[in-house]
PDB file of N, CA and C in Angstrom:
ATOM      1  N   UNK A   1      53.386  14.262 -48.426  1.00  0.00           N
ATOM      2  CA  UNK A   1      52.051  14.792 -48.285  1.00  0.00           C
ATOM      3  C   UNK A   1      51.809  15.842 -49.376  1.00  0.00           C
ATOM      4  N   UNK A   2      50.569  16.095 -49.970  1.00  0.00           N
ATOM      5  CA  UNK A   2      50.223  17.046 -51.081  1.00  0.00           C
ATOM      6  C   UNK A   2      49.772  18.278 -50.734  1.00  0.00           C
ATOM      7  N   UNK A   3      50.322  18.704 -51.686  1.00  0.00           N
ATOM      8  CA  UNK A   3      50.033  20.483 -51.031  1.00  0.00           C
ATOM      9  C   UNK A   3      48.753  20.315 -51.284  1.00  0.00           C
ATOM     10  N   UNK A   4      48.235  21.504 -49.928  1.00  0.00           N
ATOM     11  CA  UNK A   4      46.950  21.970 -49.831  1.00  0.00           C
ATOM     12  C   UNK A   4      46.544  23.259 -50.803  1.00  0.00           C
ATOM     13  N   UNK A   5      45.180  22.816 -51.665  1.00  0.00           N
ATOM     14  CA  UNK A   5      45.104  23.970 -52.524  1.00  0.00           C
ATOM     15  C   UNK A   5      44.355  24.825 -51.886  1.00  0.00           C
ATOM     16  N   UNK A   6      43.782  24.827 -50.756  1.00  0.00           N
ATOM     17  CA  UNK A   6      43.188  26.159 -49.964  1.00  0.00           C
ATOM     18  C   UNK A   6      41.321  26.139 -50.639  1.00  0.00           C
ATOM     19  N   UNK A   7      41.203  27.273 -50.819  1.00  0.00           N
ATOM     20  CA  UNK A   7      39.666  27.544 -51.032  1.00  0.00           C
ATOM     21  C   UNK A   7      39.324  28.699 -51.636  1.00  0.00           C
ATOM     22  N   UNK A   8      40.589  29.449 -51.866  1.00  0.00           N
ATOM     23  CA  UNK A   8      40.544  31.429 -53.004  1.00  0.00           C
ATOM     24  C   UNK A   8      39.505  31.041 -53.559  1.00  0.00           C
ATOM     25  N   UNK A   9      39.588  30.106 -54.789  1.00  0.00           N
ATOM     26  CA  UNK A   9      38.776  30.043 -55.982  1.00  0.00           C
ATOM     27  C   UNK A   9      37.587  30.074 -55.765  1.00  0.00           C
ATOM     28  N   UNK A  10      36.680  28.600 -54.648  1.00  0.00           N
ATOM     29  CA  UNK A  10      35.803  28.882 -54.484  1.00  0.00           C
ATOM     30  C   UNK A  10      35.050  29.971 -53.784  1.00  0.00           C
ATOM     31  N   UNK A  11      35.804  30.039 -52.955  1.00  0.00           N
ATOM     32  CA  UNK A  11      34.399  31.574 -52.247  1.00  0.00           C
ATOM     33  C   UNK A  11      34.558  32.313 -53.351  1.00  0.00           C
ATOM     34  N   UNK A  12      35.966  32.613 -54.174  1.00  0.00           N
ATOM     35  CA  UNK A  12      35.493  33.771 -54.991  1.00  0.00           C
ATOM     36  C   UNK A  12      34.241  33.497 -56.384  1.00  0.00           C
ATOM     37  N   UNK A  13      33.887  32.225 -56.299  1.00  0.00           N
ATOM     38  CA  UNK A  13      32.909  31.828 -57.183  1.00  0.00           C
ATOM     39  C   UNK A  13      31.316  31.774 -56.525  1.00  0.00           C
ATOM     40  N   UNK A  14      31.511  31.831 -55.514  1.00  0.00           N
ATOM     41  CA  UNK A  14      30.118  32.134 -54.052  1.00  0.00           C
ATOM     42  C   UNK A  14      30.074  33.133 -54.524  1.00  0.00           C
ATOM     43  N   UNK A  15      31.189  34.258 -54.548  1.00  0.00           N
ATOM     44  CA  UNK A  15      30.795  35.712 -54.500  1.00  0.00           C
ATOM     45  C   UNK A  15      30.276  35.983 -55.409  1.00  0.00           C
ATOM     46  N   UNK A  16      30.628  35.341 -56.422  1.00  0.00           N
ATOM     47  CA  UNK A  16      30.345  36.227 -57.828  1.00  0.00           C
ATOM     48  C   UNK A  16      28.957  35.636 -58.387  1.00  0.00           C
ATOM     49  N   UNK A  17      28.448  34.320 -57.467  1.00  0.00           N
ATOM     50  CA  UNK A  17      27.290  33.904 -57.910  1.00  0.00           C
ATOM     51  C   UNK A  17      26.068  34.063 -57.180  1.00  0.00           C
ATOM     52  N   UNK A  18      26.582  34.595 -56.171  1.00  0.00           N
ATOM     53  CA  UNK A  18      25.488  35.507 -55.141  1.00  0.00           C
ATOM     54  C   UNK A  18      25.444  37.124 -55.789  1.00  0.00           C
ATOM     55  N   UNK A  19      26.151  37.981 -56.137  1.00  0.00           N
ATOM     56  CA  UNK A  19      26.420  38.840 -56.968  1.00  0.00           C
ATOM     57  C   UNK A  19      25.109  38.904 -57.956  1.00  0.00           C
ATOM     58  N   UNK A  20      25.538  37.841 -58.535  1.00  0.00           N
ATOM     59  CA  UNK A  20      24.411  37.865 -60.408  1.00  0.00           C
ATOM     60  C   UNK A  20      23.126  37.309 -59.764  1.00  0.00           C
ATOM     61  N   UNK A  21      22.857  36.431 -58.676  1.00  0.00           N
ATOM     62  CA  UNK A  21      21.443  36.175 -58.403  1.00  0.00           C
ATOM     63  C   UNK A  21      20.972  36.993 -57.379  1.00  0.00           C
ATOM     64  N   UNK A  22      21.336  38.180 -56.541  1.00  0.00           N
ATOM     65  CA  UNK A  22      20.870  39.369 -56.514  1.00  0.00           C
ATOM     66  C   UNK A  22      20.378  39.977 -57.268  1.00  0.00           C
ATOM     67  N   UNK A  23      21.281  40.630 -57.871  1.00  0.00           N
ATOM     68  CA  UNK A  23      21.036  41.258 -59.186  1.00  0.00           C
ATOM     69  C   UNK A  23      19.613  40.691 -60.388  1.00  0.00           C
ATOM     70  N   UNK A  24      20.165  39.425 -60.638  1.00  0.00           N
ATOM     71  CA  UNK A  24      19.043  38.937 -61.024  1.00  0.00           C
ATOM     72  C   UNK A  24      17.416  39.292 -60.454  1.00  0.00           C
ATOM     73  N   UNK A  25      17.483  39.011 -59.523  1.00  0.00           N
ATOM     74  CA  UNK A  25      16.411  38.493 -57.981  1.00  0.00           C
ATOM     75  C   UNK A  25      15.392  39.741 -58.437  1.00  0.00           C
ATOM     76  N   UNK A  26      16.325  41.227 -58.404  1.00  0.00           N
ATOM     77  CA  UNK A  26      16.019  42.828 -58.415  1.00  0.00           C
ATOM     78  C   UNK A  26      15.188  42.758 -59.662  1.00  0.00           C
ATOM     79  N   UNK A  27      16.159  42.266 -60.735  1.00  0.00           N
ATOM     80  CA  UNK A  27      15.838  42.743 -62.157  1.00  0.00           C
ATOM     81  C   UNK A  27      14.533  42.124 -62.309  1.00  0.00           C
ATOM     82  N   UNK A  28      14.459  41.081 -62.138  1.00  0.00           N
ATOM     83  CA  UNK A  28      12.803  40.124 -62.142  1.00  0.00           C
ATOM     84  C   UNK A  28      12.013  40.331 -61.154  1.00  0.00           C
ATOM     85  N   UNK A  29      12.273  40.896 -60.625  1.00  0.00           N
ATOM     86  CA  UNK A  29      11.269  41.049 -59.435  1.00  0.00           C
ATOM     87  C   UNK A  29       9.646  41.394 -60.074  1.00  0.00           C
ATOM     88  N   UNK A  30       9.692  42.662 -60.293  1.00  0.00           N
ATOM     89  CA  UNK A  30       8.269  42.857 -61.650  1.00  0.00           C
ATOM     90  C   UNK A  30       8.309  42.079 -62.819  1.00  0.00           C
ATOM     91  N   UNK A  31       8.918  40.952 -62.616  1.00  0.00           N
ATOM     92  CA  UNK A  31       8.245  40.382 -64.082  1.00  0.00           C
ATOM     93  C   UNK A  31       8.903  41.035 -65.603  1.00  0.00           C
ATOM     94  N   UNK A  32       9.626  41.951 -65.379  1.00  0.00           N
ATOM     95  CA  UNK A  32       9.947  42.540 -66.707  1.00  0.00           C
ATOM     96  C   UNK A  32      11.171  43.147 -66.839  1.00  0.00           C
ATOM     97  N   UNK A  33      12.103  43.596 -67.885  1.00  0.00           N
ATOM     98  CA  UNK A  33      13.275  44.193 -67.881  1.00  0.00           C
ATOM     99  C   UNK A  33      13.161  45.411 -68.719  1.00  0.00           C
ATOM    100  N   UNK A  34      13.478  46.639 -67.793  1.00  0.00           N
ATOM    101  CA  UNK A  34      13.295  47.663 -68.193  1.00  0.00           C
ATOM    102  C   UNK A  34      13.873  48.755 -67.775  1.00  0.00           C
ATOM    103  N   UNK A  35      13.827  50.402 -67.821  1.00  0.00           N
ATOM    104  CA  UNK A  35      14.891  51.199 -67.849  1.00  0.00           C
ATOM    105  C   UNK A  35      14.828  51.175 -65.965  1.00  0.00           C
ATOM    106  N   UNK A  36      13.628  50.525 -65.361  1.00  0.00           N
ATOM    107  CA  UNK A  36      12.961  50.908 -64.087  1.00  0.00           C
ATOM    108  C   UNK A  36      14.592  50.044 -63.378  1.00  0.00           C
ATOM    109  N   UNK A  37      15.388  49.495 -64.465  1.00  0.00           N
ATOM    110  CA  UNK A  37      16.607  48.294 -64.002  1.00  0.00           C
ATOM    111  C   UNK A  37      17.532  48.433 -64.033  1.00  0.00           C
ATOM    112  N   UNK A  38      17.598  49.771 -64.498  1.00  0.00           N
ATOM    113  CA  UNK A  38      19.331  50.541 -64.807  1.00  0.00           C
ATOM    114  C   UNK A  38      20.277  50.204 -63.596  1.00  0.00           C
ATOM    115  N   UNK A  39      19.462  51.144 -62.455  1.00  0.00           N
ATOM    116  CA  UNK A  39      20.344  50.796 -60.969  1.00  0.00           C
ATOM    117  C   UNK A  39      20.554  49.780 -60.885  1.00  0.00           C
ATOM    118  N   UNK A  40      20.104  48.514 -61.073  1.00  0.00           N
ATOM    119  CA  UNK A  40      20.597  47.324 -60.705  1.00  0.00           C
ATOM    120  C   UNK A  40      21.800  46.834 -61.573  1.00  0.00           C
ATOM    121  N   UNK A  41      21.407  47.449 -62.540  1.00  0.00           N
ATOM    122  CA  UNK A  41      22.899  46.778 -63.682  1.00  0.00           C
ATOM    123  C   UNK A  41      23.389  47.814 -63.110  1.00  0.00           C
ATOM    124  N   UNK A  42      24.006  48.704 -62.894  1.00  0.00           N
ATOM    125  CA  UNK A  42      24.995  49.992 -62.322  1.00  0.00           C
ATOM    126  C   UNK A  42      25.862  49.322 -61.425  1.00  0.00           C
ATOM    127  N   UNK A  43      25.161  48.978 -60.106  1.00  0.00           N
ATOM    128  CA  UNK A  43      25.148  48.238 -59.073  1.00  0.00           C
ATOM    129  C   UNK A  43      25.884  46.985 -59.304  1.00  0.00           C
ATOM    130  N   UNK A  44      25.173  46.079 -60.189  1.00  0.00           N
ATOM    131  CA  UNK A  44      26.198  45.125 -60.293  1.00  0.00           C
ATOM    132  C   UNK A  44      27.239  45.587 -61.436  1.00  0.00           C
ATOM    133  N   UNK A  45      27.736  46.485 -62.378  1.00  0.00           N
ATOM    134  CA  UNK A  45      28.656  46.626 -62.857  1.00  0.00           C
ATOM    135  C   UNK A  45      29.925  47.475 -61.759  1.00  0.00           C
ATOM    136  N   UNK A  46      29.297  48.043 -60.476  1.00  0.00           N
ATOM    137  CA  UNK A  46      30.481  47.985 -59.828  1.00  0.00           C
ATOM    138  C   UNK A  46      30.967  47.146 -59.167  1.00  0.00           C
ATOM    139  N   UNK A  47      30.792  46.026 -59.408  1.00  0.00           N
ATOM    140  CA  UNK A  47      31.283  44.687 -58.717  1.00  0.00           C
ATOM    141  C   UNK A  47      31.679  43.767 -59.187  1.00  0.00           C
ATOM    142  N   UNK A  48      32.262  44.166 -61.103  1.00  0.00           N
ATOM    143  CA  UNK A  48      33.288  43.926 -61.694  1.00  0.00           C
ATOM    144  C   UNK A  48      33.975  43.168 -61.510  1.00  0.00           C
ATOM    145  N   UNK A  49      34.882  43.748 -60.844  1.00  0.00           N
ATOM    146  CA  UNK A  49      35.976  42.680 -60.467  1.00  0.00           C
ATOM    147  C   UNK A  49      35.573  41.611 -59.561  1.00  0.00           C
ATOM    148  N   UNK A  50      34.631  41.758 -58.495  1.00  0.00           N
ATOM    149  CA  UNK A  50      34.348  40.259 -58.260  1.00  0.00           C
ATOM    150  C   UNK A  50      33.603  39.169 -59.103  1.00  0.00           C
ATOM    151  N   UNK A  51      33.293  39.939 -59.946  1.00  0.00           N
ATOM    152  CA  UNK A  51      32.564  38.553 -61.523  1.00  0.00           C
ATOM    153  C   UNK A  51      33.663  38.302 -61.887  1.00  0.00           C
ATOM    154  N   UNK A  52      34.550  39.254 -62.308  1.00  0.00           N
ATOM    155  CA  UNK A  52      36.010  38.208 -63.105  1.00  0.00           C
ATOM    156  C   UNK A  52      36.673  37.300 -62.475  1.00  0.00           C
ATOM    157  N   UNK A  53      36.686  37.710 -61.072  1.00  0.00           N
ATOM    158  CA  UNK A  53      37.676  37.001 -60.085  1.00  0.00           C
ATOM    159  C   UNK A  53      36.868  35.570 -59.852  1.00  0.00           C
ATOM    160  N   UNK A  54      35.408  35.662 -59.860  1.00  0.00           N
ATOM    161  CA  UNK A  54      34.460  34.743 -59.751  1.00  0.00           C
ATOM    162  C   UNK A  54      34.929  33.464 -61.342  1.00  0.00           C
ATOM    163  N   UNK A  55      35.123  34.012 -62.095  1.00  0.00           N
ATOM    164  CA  UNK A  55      34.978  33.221 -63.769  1.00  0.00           C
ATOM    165  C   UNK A  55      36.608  32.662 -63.964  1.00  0.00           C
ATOM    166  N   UNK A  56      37.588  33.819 -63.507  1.00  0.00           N
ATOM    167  CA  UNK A  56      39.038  33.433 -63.709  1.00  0.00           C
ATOM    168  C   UNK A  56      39.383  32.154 -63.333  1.00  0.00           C
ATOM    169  N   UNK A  57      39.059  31.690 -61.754  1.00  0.00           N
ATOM    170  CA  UNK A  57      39.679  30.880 -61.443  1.00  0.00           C
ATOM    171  C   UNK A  57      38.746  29.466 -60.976  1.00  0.00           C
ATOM    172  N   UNK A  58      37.792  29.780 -62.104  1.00  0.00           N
ATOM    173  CA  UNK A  58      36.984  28.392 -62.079  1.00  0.00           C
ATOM    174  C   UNK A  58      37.261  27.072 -61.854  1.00  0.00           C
ATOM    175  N   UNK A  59      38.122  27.120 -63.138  1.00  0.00           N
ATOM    176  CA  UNK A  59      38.684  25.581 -63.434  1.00  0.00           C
ATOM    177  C   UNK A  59      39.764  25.218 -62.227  1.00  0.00           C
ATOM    178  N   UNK A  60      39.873  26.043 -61.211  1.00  0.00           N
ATOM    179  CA  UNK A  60      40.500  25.470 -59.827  1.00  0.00           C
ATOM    180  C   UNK A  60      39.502  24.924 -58.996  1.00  0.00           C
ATOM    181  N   UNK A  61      38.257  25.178 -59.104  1.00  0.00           N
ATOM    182  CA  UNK A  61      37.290  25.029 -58.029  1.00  0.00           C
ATOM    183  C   UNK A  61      37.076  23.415 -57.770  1.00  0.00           C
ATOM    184  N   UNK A  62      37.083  22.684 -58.564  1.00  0.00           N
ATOM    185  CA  UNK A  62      37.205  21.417 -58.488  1.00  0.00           C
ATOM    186  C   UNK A  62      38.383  20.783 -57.739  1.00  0.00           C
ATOM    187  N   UNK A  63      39.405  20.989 -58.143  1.00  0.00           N
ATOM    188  CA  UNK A  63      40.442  20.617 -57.236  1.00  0.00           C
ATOM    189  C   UNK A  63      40.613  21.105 -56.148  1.00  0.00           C
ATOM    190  N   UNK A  64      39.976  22.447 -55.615  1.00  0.00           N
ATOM    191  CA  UNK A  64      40.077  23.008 -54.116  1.00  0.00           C
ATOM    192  C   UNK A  64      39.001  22.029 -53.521  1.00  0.00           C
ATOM    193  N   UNK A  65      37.515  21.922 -54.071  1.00  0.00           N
ATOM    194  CA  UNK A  65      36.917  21.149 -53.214  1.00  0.00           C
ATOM    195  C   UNK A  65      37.057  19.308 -52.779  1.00  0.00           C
ATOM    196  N   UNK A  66      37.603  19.027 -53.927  1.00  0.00           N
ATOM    197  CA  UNK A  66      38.227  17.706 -53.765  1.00  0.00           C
ATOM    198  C   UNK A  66      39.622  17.532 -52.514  1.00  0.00           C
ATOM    199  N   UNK A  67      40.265  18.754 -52.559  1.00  0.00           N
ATOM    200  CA  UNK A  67      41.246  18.798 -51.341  1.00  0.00           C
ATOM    201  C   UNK A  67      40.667  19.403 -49.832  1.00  0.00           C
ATOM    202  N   UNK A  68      39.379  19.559 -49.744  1.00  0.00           N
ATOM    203  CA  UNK A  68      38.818  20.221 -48.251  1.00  0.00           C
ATOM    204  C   UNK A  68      39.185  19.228 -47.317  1.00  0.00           C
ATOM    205  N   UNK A  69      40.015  20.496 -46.411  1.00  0.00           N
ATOM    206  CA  UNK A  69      39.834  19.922 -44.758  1.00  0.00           C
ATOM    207  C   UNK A  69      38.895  20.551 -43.897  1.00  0.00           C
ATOM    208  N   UNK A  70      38.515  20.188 -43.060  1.00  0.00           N
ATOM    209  CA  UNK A  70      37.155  20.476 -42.077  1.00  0.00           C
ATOM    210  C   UNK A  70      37.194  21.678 -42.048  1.00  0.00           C
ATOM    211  N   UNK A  71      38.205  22.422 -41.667  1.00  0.00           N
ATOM    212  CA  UNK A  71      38.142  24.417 -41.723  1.00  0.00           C
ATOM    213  C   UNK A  71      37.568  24.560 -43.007  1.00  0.00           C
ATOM    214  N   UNK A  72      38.311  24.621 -44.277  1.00  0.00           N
ATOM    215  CA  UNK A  72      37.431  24.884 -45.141  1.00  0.00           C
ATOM    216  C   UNK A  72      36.534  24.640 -46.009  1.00  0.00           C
ATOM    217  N   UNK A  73      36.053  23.004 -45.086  1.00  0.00           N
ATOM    218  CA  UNK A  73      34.779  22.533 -45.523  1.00  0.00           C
ATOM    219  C   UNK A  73      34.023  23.597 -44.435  1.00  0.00           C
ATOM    220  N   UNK A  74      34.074  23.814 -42.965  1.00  0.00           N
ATOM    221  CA  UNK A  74      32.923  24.936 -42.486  1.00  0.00           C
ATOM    222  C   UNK A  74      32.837  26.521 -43.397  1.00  0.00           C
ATOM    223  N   UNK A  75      34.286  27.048 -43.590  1.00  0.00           N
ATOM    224  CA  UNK A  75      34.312  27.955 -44.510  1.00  0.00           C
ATOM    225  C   UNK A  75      33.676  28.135 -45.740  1.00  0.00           C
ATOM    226  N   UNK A  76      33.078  27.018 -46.260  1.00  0.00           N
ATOM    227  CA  UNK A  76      32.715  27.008 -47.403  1.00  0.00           C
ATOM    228  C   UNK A  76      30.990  27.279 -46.867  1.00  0.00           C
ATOM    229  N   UNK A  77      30.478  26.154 -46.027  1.00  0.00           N
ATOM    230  CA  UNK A  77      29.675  26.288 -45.385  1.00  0.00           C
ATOM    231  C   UNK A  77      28.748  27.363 -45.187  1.00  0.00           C
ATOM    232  N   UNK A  78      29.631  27.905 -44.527  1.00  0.00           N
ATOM    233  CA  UNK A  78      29.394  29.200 -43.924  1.00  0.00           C
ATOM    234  C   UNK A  78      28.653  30.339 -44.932  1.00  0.00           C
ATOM    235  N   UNK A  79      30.113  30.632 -46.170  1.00  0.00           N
ATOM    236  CA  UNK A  79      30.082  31.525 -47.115  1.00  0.00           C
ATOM    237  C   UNK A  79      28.666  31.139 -47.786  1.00  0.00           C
ATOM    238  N   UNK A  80      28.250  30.050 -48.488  1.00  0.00           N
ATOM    239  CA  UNK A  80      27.255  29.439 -48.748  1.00  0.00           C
ATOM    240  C   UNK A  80      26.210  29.775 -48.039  1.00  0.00           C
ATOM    241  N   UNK A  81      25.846  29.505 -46.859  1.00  0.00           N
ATOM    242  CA  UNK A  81      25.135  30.028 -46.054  1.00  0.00           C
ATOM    243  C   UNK A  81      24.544  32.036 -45.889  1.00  0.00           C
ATOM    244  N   UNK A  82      25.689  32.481 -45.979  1.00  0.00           N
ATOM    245  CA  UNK A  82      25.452  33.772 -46.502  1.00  0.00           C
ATOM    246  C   UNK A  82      25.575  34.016 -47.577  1.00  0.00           C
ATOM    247  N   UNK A  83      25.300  33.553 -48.892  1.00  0.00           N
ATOM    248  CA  UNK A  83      25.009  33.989 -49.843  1.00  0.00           C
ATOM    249  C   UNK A  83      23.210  33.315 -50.133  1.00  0.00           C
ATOM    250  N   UNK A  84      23.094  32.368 -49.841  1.00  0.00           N
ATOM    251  CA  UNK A  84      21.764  32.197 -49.605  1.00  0.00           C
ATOM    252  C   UNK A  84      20.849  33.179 -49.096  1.00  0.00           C
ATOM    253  N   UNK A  85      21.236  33.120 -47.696  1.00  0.00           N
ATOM    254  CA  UNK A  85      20.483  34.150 -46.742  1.00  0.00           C
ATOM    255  C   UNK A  85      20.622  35.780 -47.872  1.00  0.00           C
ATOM    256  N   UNK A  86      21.608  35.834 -48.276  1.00  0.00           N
ATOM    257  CA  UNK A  86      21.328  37.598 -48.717  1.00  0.00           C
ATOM    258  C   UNK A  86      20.450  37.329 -50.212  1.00  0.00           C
ATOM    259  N   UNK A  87      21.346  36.208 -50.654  1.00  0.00           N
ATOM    260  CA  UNK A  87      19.579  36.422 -52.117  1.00  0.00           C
ATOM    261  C   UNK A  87      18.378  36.058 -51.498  1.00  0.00           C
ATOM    262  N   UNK A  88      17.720  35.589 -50.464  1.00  0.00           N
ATOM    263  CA  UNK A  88      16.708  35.669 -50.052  1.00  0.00           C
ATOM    264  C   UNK A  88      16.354  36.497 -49.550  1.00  0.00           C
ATOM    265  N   UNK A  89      17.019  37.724 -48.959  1.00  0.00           N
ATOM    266  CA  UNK A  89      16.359  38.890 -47.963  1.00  0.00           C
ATOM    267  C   UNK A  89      16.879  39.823 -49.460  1.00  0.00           C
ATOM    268  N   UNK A  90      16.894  39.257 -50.566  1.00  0.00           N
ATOM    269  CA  UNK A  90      17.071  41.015 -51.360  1.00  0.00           C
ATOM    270  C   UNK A  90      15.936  40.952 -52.306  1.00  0.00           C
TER     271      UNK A  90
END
């Protein structure tokens, strides 16, 4: 039987892409980019390390989702699910 590669990679690629379309969401909100946007880049530059951790382990994400079993096909689900819901309520 083949080892199970689990699911690290992807949520940490949820995170980091709910992360930048927050952020994003803020920065466009008026239509324009300007100093009124500092806090938001601040904001997302303390969350650093979840963009790298998001970009590092990309090229696993394919092979974790090709190996899902039902837990972390709902896990994925789920995470998905709340990253939706929070770029829509920000």
């Amino acid at each position: 039987m083949a080892e199970e590669k689990g699911i690290k990679e992807t949520l940490e690629l949820i995170e980091g892409l709910k992360a930048l379309a927050i952020a994003t969401r803020a920065v466009l909100k008026d239509g324009k980019l300007n100093a009124a946007d500092l806090p938001v880049l601040l904001d997302l530059s303390k969350k650093y390390q979840v963009l790298v951790d998001a970009v590092a382990g990309v090229k696993d994400v394919v092979p974790e989702v090709k190996d899902l079993n039902t837990t972390e096909l709902a896990a994925l689900g789920a995470a998905l699910l709340d990253a939706f819901k929070a770029v829509k309520e920000s």
